[in-house]
Protein backbone atom coordinates (compact mmCIF):
# COMPACT_ATOMS: atom_id res chain seq x y z
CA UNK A 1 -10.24 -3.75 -4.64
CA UNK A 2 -7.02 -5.03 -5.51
CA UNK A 3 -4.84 -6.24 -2.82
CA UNK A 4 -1.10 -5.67 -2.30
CA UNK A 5 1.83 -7.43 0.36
CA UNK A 6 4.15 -5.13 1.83
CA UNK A 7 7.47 -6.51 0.80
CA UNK A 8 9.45 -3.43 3.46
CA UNK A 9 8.00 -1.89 6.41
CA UNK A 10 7.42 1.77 5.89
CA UNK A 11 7.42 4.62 8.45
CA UNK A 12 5.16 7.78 7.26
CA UNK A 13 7.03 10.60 6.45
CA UNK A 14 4.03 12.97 6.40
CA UNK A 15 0.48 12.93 7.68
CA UNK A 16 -1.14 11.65 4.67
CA UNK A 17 0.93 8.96 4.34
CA UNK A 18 0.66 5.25 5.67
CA UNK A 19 2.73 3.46 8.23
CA UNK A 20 2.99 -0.55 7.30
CA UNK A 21 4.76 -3.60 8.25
CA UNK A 22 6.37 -6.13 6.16
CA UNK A 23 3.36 -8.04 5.42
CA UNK A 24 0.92 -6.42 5.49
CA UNK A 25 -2.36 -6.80 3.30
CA UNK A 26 -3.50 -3.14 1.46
CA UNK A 27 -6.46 -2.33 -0.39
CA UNK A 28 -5.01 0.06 -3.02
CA UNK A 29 -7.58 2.37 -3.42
CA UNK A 30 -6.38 4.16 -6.81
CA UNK A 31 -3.07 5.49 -7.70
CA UNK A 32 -2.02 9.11 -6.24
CA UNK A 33 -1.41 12.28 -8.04
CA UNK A 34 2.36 11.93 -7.84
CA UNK A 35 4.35 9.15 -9.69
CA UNK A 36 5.02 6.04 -7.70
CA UNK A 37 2.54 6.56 -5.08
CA UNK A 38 -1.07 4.88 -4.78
CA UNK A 39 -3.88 5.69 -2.12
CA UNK A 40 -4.13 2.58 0.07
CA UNK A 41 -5.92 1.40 3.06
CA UNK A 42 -5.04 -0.69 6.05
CA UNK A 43 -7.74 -1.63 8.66
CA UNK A 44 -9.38 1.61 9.27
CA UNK A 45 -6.52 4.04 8.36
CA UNK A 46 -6.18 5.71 4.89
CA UNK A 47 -3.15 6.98 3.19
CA UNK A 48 -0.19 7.47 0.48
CA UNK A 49 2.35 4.56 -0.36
CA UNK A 50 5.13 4.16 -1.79
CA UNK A 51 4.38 1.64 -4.63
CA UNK A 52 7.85 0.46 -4.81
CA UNK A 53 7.46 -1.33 -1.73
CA UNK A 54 4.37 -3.22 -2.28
CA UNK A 55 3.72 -6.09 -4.76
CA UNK A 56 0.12 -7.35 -6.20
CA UNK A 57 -1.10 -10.56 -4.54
CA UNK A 58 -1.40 -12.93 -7.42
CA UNK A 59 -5.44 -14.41 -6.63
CA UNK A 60 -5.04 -16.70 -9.59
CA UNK A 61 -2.66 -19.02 -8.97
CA UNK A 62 -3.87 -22.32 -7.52
């Protein structure tokens, strides 16, 4: 699954969505219905993100 680094922390809004850290490491699970959102997991938990404050881990360089 890819992996993406929280770049802001971000508080859930609703119940389906995700609380994060800066920092953290998500599994983005596939992207959600609505525009700029993905399904994303951290540890155990599943839920929406806002895409805008994630970026891709780059695996390939070095």
């Amino acid at each position: 699954l890819p992996q993406y680094i929280a770049i802001f922390p971000y508080e859930a809004q609703q119940d389906d969505e995700l609380s994060f850290p800066a920092d953290a490491i998500l599994e983005i699970l596939h992207e959600a219905h609505t525009s700029g959102w993905f399904i994303a997991r951290l540890g155990d938990q599943v839920g929406l993100i806002p895409s805008t404050y994630v970026q891709p881990i780059d695996t390939h360089s070095q």
